[in-house]
PDB file of N, CA and C in Angstrom:
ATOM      1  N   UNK A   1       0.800  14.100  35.190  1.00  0.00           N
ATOM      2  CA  UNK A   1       1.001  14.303  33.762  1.00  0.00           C
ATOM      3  C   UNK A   1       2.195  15.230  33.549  1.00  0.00           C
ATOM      4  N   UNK A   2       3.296  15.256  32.592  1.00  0.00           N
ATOM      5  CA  UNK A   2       4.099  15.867  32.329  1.00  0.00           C
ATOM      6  C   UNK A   2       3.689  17.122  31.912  1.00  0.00           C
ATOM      7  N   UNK A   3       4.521  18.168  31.715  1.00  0.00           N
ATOM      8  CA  UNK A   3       4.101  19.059  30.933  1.00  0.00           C
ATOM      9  C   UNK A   3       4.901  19.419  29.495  1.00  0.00           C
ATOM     10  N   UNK A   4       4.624  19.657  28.609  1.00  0.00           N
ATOM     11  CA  UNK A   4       5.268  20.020  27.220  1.00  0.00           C
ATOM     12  C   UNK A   4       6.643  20.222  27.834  1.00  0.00           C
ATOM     13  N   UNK A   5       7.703  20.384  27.064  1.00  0.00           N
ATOM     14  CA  UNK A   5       8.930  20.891  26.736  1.00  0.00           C
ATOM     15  C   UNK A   5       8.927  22.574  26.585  1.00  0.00           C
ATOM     16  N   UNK A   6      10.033  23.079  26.735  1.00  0.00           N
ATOM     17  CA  UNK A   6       9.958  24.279  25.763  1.00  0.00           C
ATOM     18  C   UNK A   6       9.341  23.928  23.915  1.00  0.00           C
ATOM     19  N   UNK A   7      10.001  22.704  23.426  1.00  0.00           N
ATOM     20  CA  UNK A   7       9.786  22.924  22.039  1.00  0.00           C
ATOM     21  C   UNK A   7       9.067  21.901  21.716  1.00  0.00           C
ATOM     22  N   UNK A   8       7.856  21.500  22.688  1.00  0.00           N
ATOM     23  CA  UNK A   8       6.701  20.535  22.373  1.00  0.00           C
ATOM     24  C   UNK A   8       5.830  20.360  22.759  1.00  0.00           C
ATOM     25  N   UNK A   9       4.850  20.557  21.713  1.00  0.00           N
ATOM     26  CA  UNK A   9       3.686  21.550  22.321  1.00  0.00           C
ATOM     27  C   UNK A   9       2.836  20.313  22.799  1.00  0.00           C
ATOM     28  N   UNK A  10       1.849  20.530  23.693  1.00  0.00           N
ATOM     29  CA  UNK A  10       1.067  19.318  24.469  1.00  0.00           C
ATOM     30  C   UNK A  10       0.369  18.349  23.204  1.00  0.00           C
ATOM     31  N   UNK A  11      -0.090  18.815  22.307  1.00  0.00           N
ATOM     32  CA  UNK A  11      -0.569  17.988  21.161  1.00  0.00           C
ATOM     33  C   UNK A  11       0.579  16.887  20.556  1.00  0.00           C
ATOM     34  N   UNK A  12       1.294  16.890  20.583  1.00  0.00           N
ATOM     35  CA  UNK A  12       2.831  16.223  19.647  1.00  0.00           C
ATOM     36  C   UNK A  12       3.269  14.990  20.582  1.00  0.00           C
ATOM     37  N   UNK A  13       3.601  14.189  19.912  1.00  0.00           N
ATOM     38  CA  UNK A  13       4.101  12.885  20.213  1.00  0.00           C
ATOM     39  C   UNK A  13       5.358  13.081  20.603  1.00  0.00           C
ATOM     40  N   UNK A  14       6.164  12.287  21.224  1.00  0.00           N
ATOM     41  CA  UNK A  14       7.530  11.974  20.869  1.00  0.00           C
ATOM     42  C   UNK A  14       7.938  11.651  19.290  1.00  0.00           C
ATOM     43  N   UNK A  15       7.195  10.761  19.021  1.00  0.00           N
ATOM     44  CA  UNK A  15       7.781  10.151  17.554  1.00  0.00           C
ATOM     45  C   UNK A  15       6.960  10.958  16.744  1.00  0.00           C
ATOM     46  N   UNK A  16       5.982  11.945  16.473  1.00  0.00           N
ATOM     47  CA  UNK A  16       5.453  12.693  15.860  1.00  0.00           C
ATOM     48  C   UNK A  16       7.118  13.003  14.977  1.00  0.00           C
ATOM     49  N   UNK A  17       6.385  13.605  13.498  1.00  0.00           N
ATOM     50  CA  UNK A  17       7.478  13.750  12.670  1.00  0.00           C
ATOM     51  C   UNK A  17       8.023  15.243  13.203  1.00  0.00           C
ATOM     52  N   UNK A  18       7.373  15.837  13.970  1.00  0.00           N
ATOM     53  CA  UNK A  18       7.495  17.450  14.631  1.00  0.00           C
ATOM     54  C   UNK A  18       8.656  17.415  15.240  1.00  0.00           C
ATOM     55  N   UNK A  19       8.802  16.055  16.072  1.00  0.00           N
ATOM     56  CA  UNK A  19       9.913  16.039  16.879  1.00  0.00           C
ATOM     57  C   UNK A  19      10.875  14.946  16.441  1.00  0.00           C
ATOM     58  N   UNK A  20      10.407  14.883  15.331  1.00  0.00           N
ATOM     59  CA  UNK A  20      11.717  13.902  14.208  1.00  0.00           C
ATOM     60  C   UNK A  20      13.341  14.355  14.535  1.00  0.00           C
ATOM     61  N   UNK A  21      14.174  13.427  14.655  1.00  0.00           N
ATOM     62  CA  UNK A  21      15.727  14.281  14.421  1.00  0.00           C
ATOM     63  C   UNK A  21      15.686  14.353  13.205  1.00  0.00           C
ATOM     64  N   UNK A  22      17.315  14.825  13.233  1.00  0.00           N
ATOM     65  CA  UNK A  22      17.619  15.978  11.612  1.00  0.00           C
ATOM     66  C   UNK A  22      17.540  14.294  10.445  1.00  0.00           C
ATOM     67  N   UNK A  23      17.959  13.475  11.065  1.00  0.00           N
ATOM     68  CA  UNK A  23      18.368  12.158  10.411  1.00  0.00           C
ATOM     69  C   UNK A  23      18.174  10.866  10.744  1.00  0.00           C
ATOM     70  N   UNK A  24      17.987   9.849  10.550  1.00  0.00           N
ATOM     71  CA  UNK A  24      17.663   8.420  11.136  1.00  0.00           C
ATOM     72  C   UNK A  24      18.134   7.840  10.071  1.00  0.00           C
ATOM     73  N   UNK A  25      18.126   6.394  11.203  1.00  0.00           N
ATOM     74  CA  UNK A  25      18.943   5.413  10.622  1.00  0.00           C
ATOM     75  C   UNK A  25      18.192   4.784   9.015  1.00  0.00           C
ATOM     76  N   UNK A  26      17.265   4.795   8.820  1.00  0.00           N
ATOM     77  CA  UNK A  26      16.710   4.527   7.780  1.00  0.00           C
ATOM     78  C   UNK A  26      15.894   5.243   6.664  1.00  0.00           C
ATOM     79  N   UNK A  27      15.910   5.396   5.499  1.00  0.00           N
ATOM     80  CA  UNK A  27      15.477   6.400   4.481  1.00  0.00           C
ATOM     81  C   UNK A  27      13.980   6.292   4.509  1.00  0.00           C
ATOM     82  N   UNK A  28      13.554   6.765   4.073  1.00  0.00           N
ATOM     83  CA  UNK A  28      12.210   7.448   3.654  1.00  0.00           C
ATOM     84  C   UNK A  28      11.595   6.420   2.515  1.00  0.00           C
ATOM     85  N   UNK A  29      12.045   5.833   1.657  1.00  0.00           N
ATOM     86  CA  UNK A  29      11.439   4.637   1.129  1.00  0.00           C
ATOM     87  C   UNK A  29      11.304   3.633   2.654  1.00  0.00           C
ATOM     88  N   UNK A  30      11.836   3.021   3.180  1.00  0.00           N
ATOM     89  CA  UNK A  30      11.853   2.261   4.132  1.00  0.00           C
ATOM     90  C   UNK A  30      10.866   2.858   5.134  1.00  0.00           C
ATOM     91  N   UNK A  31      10.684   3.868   5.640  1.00  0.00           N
ATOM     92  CA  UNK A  31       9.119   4.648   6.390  1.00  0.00           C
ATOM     93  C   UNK A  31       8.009   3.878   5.228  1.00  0.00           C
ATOM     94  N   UNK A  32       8.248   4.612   4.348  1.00  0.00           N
ATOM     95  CA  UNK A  32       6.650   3.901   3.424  1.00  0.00           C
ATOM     96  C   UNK A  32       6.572   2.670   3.414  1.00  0.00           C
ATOM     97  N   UNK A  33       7.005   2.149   3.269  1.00  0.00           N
ATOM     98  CA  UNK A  33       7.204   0.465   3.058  1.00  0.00           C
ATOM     99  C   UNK A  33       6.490  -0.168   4.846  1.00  0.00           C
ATOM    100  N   UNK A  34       7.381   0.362   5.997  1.00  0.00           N
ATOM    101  CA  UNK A  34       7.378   0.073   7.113  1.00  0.00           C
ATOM    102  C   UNK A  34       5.809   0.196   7.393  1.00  0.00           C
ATOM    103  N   UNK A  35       5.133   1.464   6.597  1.00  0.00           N
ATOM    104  CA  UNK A  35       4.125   2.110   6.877  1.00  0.00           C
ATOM    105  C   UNK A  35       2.771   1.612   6.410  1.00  0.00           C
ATOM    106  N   UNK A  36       3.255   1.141   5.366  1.00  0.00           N
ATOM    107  CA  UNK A  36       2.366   0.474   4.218  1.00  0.00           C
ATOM    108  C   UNK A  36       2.142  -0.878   4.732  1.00  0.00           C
ATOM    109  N   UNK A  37       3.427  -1.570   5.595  1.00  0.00           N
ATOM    110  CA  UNK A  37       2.962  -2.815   5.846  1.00  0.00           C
ATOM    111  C   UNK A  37       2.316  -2.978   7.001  1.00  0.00           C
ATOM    112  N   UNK A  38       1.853  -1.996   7.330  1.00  0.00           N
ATOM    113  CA  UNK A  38       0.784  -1.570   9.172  1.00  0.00           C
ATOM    114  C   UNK A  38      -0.453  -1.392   8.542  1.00  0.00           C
ATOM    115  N   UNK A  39      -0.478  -0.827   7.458  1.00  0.00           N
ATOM    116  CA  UNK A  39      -1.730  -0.507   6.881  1.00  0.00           C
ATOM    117  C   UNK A  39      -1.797  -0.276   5.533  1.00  0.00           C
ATOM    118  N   UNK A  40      -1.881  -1.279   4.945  1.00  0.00           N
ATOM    119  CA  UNK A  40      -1.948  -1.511   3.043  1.00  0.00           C
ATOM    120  C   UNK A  40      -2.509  -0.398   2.637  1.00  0.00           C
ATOM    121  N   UNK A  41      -3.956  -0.105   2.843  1.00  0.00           N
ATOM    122  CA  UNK A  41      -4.664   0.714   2.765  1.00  0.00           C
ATOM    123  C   UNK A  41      -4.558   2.461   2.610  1.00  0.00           C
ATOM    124  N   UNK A  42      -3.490   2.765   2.809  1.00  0.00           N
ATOM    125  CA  UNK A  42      -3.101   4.018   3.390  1.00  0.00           C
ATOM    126  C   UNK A  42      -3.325   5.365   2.738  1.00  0.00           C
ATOM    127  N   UNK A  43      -3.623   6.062   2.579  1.00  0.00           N
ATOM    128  CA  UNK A  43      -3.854   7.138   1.581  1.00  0.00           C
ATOM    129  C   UNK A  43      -2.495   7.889   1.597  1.00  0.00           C
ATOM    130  N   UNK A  44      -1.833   8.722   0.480  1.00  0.00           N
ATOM    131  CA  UNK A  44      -0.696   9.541   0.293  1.00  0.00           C
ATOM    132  C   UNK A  44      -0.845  10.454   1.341  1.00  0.00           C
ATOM    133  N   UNK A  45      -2.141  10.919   1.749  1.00  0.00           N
ATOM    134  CA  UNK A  45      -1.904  12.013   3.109  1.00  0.00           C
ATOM    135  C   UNK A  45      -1.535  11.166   4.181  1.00  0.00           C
ATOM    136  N   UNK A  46      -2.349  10.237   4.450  1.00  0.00           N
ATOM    137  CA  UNK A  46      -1.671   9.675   5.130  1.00  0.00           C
ATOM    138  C   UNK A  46      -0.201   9.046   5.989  1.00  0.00           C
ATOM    139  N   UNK A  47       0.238   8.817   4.990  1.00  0.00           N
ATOM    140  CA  UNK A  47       1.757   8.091   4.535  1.00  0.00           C
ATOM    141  C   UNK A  47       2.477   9.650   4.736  1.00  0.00           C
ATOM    142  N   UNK A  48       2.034  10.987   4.037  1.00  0.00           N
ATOM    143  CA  UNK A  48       3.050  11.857   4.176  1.00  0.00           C
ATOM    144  C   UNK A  48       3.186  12.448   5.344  1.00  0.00           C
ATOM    145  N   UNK A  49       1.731  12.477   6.101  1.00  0.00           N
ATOM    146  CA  UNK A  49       1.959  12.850   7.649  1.00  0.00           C
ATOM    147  C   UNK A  49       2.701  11.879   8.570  1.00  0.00           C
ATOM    148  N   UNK A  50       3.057  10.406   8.245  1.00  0.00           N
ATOM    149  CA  UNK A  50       3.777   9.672   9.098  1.00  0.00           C
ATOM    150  C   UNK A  50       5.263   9.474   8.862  1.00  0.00           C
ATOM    151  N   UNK A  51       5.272   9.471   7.791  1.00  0.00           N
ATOM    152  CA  UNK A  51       6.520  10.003   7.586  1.00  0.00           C
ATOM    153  C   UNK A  51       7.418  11.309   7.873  1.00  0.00           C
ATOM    154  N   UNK A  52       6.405  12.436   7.450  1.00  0.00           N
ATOM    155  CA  UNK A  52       6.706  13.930   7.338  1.00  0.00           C
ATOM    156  C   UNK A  52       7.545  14.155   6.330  1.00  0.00           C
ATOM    157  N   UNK A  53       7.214  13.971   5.653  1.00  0.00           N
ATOM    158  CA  UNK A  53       7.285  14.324   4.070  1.00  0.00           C
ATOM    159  C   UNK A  53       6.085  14.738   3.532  1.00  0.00           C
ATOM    160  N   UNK A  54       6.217  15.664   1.965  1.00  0.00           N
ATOM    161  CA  UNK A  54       5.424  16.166   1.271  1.00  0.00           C
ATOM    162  C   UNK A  54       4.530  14.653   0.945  1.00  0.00           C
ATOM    163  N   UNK A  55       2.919  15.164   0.291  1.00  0.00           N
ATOM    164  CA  UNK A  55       2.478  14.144  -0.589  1.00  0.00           C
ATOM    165  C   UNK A  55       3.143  13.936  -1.619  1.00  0.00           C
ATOM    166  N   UNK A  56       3.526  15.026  -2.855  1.00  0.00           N
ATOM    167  CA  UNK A  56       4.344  15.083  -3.590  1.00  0.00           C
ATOM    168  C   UNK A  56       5.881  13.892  -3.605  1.00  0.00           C
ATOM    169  N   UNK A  57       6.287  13.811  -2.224  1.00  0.00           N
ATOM    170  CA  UNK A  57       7.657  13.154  -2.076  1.00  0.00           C
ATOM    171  C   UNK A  57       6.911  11.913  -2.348  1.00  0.00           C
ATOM    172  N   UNK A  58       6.146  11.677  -1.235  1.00  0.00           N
ATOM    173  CA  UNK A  58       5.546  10.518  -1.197  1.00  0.00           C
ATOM    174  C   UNK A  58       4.960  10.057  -2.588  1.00  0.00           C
ATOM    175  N   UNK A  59       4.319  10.543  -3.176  1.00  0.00           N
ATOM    176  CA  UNK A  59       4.296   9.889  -4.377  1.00  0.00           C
ATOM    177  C   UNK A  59       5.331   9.620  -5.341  1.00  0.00           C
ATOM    178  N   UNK A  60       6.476  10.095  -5.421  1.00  0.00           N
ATOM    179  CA  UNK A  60       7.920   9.727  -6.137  1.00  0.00           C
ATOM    180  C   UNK A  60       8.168   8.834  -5.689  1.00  0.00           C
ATOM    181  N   UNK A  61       7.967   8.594  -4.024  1.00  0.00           N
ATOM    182  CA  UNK A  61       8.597   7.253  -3.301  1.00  0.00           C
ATOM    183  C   UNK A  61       7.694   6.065  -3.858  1.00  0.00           C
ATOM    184  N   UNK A  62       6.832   6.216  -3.952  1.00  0.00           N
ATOM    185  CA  UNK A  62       5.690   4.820  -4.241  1.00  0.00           C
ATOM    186  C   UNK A  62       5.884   4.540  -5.668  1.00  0.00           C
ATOM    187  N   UNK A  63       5.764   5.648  -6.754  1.00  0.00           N
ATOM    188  CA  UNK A  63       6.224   5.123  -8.008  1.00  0.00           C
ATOM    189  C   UNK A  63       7.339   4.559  -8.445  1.00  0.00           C
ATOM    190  N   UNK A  64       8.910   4.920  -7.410  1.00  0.00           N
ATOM    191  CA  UNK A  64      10.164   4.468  -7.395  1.00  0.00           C
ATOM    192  C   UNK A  64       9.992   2.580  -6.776  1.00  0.00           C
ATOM    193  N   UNK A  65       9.227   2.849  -5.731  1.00  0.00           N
ATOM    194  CA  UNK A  65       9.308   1.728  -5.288  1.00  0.00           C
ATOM    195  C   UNK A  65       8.310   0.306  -6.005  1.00  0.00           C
ATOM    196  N   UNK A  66       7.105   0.712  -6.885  1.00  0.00           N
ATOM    197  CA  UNK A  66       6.286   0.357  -7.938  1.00  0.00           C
ATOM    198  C   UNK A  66       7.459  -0.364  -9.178  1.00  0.00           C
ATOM    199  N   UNK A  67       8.400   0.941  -9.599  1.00  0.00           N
ATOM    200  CA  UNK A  67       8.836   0.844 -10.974  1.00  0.00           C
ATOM    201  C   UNK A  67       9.727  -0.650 -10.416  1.00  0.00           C
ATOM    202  N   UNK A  68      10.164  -0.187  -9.243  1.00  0.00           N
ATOM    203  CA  UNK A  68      11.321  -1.410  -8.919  1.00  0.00           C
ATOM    204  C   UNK A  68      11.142  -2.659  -8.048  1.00  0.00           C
ATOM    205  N   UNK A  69       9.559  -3.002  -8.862  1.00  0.00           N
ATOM    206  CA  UNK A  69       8.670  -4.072  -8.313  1.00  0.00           C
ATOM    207  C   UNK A  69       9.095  -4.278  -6.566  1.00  0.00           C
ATOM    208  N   UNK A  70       8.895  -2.894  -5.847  1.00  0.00           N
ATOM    209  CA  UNK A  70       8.911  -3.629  -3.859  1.00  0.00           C
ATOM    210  C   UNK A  70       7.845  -3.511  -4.013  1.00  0.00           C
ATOM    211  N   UNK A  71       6.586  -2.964  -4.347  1.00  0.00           N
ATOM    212  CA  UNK A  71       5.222  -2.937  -4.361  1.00  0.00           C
ATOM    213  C   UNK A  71       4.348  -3.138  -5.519  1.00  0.00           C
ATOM    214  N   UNK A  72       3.126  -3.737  -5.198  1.00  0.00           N
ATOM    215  CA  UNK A  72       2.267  -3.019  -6.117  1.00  0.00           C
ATOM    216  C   UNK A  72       0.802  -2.952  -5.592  1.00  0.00           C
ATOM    217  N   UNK A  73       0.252  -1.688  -6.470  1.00  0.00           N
ATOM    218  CA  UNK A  73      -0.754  -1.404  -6.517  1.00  0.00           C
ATOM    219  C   UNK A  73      -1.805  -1.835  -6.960  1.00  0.00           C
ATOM    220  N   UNK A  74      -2.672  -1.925  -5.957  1.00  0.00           N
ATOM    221  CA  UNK A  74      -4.002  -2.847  -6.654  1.00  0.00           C
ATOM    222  C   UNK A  74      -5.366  -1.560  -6.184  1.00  0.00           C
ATOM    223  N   UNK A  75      -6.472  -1.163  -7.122  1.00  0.00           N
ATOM    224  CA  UNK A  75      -6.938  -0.336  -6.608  1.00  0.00           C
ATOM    225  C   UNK A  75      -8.512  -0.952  -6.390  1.00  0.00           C
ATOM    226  N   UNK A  76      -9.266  -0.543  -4.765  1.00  0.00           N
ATOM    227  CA  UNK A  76     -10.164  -1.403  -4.787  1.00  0.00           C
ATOM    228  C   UNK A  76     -11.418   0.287  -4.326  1.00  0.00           C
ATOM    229  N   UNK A  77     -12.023   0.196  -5.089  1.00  0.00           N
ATOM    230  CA  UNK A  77     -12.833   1.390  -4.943  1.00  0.00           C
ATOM    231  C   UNK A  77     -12.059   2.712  -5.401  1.00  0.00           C
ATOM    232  N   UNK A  78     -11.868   4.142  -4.354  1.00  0.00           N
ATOM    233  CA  UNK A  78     -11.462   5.053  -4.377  1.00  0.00           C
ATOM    234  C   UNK A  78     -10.274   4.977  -4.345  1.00  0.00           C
ATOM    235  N   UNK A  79      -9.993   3.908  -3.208  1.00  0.00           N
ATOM    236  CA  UNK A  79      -8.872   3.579  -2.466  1.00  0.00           C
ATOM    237  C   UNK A  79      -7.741   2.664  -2.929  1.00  0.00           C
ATOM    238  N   UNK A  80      -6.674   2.817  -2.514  1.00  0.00           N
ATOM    239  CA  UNK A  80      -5.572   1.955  -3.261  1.00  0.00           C
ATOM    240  C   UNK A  80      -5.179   1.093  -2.261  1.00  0.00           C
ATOM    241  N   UNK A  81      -4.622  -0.387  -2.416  1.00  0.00           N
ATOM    242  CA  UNK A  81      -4.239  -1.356  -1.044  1.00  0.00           C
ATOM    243  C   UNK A  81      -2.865  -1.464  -2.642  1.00  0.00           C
ATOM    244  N   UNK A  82      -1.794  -1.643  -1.063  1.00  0.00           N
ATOM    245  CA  UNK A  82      -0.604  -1.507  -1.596  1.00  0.00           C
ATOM    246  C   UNK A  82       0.591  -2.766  -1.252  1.00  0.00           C
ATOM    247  N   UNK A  83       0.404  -4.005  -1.883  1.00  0.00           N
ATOM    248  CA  UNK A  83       1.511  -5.190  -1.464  1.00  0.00           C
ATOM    249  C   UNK A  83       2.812  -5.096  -1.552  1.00  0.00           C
ATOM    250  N   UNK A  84       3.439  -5.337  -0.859  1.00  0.00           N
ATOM    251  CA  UNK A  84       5.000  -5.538  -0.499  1.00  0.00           C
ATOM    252  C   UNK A  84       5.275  -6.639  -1.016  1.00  0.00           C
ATOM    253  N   UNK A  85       6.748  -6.617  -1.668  1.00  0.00           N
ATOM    254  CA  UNK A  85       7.326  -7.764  -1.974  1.00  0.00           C
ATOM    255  C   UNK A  85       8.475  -8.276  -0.948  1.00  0.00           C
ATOM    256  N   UNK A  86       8.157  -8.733  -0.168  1.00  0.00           N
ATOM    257  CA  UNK A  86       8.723  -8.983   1.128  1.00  0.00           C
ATOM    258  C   UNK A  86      10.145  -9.712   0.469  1.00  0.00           C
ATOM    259  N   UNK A  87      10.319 -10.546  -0.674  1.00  0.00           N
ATOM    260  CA  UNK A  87      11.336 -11.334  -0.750  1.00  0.00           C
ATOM    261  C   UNK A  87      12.247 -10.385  -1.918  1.00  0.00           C
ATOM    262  N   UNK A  88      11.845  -9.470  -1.748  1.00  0.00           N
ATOM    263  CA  UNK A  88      12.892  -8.494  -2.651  1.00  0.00           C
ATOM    264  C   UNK A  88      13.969  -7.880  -1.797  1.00  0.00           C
ATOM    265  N   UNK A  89      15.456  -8.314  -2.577  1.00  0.00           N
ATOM    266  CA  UNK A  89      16.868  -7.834  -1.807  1.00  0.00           C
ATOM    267  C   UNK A  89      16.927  -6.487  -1.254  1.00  0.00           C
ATOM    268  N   UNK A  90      17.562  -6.515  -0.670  1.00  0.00           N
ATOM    269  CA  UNK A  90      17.659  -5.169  -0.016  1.00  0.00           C
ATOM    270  C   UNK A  90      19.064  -5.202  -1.014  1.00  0.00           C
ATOM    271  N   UNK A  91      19.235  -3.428  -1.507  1.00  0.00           N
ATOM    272  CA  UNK A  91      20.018  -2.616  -3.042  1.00  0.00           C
ATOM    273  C   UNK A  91      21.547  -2.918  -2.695  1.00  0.00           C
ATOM    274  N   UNK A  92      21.443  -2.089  -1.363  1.00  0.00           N
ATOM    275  CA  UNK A  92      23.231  -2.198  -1.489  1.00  0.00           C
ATOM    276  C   UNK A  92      23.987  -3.024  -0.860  1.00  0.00           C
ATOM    277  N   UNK A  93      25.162  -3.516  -1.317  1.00  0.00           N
ATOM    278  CA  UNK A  93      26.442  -4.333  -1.389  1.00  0.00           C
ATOM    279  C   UNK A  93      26.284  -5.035  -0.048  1.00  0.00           C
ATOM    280  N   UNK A  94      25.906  -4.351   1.180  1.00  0.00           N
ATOM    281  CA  UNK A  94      25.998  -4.247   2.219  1.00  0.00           C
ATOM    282  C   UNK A  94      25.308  -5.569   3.114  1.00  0.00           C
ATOM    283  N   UNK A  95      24.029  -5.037   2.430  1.00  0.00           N
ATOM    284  CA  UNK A  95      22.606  -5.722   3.030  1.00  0.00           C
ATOM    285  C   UNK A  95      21.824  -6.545   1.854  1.00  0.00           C
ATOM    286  N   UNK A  96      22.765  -7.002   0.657  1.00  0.00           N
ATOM    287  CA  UNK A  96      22.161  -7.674  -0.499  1.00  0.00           C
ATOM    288  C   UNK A  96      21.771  -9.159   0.199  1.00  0.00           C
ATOM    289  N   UNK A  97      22.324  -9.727   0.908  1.00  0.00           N
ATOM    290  CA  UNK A  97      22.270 -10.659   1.095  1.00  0.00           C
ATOM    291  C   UNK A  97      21.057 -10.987   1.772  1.00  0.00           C
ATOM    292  N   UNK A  98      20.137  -9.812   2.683  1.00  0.00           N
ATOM    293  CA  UNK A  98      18.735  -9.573   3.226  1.00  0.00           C
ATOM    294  C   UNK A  98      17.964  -9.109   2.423  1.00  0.00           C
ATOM    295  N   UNK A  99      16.451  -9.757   2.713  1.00  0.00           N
ATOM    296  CA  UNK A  99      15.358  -9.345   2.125  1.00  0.00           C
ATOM    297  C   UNK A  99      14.409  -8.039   2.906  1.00  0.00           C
ATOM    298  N   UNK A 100      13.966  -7.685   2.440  1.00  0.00           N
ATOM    299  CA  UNK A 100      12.863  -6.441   3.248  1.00  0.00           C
ATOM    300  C   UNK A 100      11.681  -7.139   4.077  1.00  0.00           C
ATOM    301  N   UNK A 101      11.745  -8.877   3.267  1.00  0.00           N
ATOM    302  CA  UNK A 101      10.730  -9.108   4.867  1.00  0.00           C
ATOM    303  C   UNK A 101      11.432  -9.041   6.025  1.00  0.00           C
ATOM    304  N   UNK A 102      12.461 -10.029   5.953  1.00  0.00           N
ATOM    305  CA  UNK A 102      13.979 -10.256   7.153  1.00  0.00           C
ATOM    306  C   UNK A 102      13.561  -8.581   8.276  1.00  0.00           C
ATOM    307  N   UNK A 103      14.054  -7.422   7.525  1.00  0.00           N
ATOM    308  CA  UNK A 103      13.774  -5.913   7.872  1.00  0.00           C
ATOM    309  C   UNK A 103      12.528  -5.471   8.636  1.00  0.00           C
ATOM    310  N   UNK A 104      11.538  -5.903   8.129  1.00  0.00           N
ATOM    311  CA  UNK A 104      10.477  -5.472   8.335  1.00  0.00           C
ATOM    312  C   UNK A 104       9.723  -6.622   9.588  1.00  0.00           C
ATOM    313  N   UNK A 105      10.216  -8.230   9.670  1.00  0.00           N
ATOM    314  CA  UNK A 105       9.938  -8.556  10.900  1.00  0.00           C
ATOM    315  C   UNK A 105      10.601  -8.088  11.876  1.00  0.00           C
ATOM    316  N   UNK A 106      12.312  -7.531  11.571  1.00  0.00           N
ATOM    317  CA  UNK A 106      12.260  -6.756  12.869  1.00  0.00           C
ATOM    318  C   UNK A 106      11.637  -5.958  13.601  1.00  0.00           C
ATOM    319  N   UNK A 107      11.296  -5.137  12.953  1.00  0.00           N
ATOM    320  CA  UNK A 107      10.831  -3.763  13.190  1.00  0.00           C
ATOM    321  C   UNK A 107       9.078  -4.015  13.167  1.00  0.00           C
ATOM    322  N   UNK A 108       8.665  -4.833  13.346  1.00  0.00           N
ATOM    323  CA  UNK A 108       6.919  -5.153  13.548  1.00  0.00           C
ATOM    324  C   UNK A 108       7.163  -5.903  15.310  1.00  0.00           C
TER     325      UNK A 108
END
């Protein structure tokens, strides 16, 4: 078995958000989305510990991404299950021509 790092403590993942870099290739709407489509189900604590972001953020991200129909919310009990609109463009100039399913089968 390895042992920790200096700056990682035996509990922590590699990909734990602890040992997140300063930056990655993809934003923080795109974590939720990525996240949401592993598990619809997800609670805001949830989602903010996998990301590592606040709940707070996380909920700006879900209402941003709500207002601009990539999701919606359907609530079944306590709990909220959260659909992706897989055939919605991806925003900028760049990547208009891809959808977020295209994105998201990569990365599954």
């Amino acid at each position: 078995m390895n042992s920790p790092t200096k700056n990682e403590s035996p509990t922590s993942s590699p990909t734990s958000p602890a040992n997140s870099p300063k930056w990655t290739y993809l934003t923080n709407h795109f974590h939720i989305i990525v996240s949401l489509s592993r598990k619809p189900h997800s609670r805001i604590r949830d989602l903010s510990d996998q990301v590592g972001i606040t709940q707070r953020a996380v909920q700006r991200i879900l209402a941003e991404l709500v207002e601009d129909k990539v999701l919606k919310i359907r609530k079944e009990g306590r709990r909220n299950s959260y659909t992706i609109n897989r055939k919605k463009r991806l925003k900028h100039s760049l990547e208009s021509k891809h959808n977020i399913g295209e994105l998201l089968d990569i990365l599954s």
